[in-house]
C-alpha atoms as a PDB file:
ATOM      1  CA  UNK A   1      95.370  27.976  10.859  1.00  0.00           C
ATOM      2  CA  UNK A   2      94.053  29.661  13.562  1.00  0.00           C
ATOM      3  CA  UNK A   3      92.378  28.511  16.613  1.00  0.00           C
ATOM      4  CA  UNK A   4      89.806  26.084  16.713  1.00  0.00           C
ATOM      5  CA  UNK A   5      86.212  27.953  17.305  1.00  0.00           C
ATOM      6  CA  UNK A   6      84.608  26.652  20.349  1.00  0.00           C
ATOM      7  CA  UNK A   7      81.947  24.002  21.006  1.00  0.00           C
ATOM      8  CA  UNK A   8      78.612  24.376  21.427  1.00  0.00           C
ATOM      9  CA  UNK A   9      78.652  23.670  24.998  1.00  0.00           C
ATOM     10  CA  UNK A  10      81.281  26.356  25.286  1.00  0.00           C
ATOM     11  CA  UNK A  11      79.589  28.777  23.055  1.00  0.00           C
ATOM     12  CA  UNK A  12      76.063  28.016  25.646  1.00  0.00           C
ATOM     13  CA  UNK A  13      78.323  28.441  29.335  1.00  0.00           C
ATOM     14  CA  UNK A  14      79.060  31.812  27.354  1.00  0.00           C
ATOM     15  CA  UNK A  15      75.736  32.589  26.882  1.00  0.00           C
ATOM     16  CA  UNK A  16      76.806  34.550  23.679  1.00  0.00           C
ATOM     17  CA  UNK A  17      77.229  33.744  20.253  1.00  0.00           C
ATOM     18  CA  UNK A  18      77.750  36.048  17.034  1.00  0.00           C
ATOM     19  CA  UNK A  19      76.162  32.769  14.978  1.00  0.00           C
ATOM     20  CA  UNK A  20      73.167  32.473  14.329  1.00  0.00           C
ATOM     21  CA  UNK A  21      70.503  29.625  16.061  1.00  0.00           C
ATOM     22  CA  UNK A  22      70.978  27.418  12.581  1.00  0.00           C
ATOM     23  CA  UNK A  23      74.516  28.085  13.138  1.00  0.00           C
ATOM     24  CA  UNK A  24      74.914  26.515  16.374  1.00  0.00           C
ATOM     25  CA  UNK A  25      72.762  24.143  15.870  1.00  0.00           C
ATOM     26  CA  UNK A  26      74.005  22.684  12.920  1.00  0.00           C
ATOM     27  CA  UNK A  27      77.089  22.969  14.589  1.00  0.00           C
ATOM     28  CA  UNK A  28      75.780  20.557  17.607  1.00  0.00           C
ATOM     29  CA  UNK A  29      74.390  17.935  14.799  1.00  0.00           C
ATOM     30  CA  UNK A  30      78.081  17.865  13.597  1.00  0.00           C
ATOM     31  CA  UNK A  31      79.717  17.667  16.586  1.00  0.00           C
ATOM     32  CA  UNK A  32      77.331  15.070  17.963  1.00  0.00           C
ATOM     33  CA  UNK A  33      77.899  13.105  14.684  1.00  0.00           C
ATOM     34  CA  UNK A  34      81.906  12.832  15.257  1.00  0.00           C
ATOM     35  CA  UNK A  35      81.784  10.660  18.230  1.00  0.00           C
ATOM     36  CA  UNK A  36      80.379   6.476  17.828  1.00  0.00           C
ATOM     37  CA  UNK A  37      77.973   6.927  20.396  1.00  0.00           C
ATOM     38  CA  UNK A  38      79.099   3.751  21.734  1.00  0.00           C
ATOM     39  CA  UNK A  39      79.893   3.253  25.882  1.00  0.00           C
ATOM     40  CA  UNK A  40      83.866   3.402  26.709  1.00  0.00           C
ATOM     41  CA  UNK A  41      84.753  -0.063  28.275  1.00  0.00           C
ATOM     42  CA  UNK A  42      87.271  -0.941  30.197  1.00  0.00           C
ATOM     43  CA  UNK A  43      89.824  -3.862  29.178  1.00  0.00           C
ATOM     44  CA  UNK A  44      89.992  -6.955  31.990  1.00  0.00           C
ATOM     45  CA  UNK A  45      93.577  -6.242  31.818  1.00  0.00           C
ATOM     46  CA  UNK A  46      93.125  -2.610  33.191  1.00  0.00           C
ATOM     47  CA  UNK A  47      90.563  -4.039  35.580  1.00  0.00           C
ATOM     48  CA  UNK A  48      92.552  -6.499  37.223  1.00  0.00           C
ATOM     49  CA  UNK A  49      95.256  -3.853  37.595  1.00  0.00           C
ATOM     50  CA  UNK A  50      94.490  -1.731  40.631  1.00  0.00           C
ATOM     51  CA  UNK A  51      96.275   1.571  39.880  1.00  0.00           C
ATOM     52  CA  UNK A  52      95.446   1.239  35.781  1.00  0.00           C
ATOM     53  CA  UNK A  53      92.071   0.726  36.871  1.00  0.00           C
ATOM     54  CA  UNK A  54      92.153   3.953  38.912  1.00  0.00           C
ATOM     55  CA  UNK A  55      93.379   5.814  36.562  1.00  0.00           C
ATOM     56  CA  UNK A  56      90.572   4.584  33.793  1.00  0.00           C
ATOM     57  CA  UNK A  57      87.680   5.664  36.345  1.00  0.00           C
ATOM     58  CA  UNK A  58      89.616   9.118  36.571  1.00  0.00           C
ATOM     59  CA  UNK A  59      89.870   9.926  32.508  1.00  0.00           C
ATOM     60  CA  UNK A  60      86.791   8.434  32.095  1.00  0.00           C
ATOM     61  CA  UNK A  61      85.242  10.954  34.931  1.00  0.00           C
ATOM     62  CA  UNK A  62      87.066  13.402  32.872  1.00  0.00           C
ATOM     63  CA  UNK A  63      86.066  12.665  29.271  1.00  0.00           C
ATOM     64  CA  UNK A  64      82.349  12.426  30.809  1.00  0.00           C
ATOM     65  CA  UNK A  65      82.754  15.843  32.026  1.00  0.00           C
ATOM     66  CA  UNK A  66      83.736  16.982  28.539  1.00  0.00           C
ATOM     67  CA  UNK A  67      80.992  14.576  26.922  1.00  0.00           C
ATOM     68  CA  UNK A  68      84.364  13.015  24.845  1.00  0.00           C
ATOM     69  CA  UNK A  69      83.568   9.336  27.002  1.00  0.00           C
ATOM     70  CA  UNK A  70      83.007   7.616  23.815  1.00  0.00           C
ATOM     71  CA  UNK A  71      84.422   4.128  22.527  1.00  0.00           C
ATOM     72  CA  UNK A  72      86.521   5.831  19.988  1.00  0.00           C
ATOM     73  CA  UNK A  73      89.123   6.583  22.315  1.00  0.00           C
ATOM     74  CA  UNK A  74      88.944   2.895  24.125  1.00  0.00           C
ATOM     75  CA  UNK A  75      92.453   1.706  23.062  1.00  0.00           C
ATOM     76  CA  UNK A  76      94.316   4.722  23.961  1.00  0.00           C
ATOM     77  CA  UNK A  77      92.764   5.258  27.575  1.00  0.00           C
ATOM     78  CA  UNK A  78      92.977   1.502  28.069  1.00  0.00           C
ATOM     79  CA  UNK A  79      96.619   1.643  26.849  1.00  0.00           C
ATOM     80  CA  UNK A  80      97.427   4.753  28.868  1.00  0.00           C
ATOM     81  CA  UNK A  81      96.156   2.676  32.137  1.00  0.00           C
ATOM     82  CA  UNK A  82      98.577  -0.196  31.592  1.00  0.00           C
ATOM     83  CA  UNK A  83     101.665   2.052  31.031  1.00  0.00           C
ATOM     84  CA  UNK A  84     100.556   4.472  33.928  1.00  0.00           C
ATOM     85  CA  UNK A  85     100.721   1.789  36.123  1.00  0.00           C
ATOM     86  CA  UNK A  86     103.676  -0.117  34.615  1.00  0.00           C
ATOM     87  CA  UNK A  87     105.695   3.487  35.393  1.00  0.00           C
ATOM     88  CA  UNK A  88     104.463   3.119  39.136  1.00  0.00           C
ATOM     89  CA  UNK A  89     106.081  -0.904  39.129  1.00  0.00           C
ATOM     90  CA  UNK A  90     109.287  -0.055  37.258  1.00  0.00           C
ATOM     91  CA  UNK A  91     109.865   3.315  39.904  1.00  0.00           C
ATOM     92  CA  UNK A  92     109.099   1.210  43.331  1.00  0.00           C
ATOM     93  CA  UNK A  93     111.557  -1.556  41.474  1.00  0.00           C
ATOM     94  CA  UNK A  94     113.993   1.659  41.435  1.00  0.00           C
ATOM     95  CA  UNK A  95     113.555   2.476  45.102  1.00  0.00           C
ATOM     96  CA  UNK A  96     113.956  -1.220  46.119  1.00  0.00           C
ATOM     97  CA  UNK A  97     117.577  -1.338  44.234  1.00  0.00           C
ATOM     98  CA  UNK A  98     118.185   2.450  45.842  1.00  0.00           C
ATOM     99  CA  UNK A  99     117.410   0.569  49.500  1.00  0.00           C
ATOM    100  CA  UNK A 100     119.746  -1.899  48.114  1.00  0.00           C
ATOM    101  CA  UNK A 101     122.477   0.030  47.640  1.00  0.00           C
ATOM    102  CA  UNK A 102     122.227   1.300  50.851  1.00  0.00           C
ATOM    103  CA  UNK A 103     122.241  -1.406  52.861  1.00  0.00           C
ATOM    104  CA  UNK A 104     125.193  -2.126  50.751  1.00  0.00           C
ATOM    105  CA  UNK A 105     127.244   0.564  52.015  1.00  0.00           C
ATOM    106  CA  UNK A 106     126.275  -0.015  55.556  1.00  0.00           C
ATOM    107  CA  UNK A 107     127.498  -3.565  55.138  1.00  0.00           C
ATOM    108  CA  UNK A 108     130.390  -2.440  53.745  1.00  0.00           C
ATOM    109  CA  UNK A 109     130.784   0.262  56.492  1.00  0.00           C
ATOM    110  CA  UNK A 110     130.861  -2.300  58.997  1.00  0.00           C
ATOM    111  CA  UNK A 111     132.989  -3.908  57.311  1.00  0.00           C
ATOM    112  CA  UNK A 112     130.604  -7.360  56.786  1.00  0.00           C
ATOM    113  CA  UNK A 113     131.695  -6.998  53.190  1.00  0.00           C
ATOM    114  CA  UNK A 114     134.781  -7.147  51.194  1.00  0.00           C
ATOM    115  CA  UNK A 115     135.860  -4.055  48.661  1.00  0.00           C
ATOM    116  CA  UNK A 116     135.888  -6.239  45.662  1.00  0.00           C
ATOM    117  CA  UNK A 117     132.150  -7.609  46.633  1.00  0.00           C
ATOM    118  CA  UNK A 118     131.217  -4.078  47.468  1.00  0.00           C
ATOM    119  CA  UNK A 119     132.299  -2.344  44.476  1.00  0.00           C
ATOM    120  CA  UNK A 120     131.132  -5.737  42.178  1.00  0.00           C
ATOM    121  CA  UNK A 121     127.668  -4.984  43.776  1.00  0.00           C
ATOM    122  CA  UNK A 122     127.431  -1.747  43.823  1.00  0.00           C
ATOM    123  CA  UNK A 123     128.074  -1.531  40.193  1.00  0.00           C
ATOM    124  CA  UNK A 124     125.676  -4.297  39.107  1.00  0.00           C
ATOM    125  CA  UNK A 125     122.875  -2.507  41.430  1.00  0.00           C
ATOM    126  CA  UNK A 126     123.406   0.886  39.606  1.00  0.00           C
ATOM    127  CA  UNK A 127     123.547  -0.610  35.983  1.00  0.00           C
ATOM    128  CA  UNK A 128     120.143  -2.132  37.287  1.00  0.00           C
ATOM    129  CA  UNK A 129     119.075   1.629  38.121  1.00  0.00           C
ATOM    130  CA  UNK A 130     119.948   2.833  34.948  1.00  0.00           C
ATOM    131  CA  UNK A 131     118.255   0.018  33.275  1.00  0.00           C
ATOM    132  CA  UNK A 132     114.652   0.612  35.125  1.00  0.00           C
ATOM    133  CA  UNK A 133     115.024   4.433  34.154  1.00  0.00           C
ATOM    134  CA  UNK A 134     115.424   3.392  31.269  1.00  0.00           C
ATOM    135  CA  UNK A 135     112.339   1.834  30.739  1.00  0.00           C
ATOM    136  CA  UNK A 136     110.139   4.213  33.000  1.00  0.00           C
ATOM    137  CA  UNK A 137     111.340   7.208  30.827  1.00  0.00           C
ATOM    138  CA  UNK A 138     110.307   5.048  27.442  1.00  0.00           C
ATOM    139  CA  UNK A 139     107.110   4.391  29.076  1.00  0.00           C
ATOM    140  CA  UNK A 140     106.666   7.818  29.792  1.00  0.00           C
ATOM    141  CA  UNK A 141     107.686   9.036  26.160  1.00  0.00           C
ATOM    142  CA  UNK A 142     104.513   5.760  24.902  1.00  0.00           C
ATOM    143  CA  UNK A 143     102.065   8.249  27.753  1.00  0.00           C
ATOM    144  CA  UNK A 144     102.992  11.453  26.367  1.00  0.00           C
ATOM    145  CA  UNK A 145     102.292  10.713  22.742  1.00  0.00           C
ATOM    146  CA  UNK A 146      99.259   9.192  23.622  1.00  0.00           C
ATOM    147  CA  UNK A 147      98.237  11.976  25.364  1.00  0.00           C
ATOM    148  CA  UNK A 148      99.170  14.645  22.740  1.00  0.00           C
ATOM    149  CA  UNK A 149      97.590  12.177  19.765  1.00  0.00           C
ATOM    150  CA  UNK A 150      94.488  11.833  22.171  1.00  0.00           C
ATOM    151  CA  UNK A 151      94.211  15.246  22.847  1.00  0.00           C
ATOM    152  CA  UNK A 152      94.455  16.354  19.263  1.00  0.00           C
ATOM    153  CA  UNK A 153      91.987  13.581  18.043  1.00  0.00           C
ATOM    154  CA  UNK A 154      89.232  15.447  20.501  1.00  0.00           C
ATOM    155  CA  UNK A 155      90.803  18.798  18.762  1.00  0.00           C
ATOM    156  CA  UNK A 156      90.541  17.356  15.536  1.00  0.00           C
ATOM    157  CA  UNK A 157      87.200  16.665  16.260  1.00  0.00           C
ATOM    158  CA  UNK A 158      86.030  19.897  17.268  1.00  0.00           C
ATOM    159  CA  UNK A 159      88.045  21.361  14.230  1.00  0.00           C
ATOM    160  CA  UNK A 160      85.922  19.129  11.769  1.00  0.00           C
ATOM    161  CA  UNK A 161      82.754  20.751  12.792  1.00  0.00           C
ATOM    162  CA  UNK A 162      82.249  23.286   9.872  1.00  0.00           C
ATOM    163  CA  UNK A 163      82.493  26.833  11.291  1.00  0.00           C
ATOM    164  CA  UNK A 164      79.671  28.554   8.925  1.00  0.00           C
ATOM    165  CA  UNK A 165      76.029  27.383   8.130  1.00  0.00           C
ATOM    166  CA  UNK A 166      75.940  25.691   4.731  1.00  0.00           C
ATOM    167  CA  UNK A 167      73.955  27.581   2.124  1.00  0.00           C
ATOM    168  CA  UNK A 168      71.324  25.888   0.666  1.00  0.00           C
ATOM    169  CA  UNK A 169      71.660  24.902  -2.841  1.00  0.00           C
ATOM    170  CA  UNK A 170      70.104  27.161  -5.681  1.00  0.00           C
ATOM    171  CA  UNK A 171      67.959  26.072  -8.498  1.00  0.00           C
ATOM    172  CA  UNK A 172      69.802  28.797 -10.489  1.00  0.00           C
ATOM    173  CA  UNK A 173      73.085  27.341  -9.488  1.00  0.00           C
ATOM    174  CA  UNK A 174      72.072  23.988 -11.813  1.00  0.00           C
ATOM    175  CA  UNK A 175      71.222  25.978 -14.565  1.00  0.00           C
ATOM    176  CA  UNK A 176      74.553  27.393 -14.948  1.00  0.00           C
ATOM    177  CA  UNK A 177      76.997  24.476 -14.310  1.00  0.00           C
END
């Protein structure tokens, strides 16, 4: 399959078009008819967050700009929010345990700390580390399939808008069926 044609709002920034003005405008009454029509909203969860709330104005700025804003894509945005800003809590969790660790060895450089502490610490602080990577870079894998499904949902709906003008039906067609 080749590349999806472009939308009608693409085809008019052109300002050229080898279809035909039934053509495109059949093709805006399809396009048009793939989205609800009903108003994104934003989840009180996201709203009482104050980085996935951010983030919701900014896609939805976005998917306005593309005219995609539409409550078929509600749950994933939402859903995108809460892990975008989960990723921000679980990497300053990973910088506090990093300015842990070093003001671990400079206790243990000045000797205010025994080896067997230091190295008991140390160890528990990294697994810790690990542990919060961990978890970012799941949360990260959850964004990026929501992006790629959410992105090919708007493809899929440009790719459902027929490419060619249907023909109207002939009364001779009837007659030999």
């Amino acid at each position: 399959m080749g590349r999806p044609s472009d939308s009608t709002k693409v085809i008019e920034m052109k300002g050229r078009s080898h279809r035909t003005k039934a053509e495109l405008e059949q093709r805006k009454q399809h396009e048009e008819a793939s989205l609800s029509k009903i108003k994104l909203k934003e989840k009180p969860e996201v709203k009482a967050n104050e980085r996935a709330h951010a983030e919701f104005l900014r896609l939805k700025r976005l998917l306005t700009a593309i005219e995609k804003c539409d409550g078929l894509y509600e749950n994933a945005i939402n859903r995108y929010c809460l892990l975008f800003a989960e990723c921000f809590e679980f990497e300053e969790k990973c910088e506090q345990f990093y300015d842990g660790v070093i003001g671990l060895e400079e206790s243990w450089a000045n000797g205010e700390i025994k080896d067997v502490e230091y190295y008991g610490l140390r160890t528990k602080m990294q697994s810790q580390i690990i542990a919060l990577d961990k978890q970012v870079m799941a949360k990260r894998n959850m964004m990026l399939a929501i992006e790629k499904e959410h992105l090919m949902t708007i493809a899929a709906a440009l790719r459902s808008v027929p490419k060619k003008q249907e023909k109207k039906k002939d009364k001779n067609d009837d007659l030999f069926s």
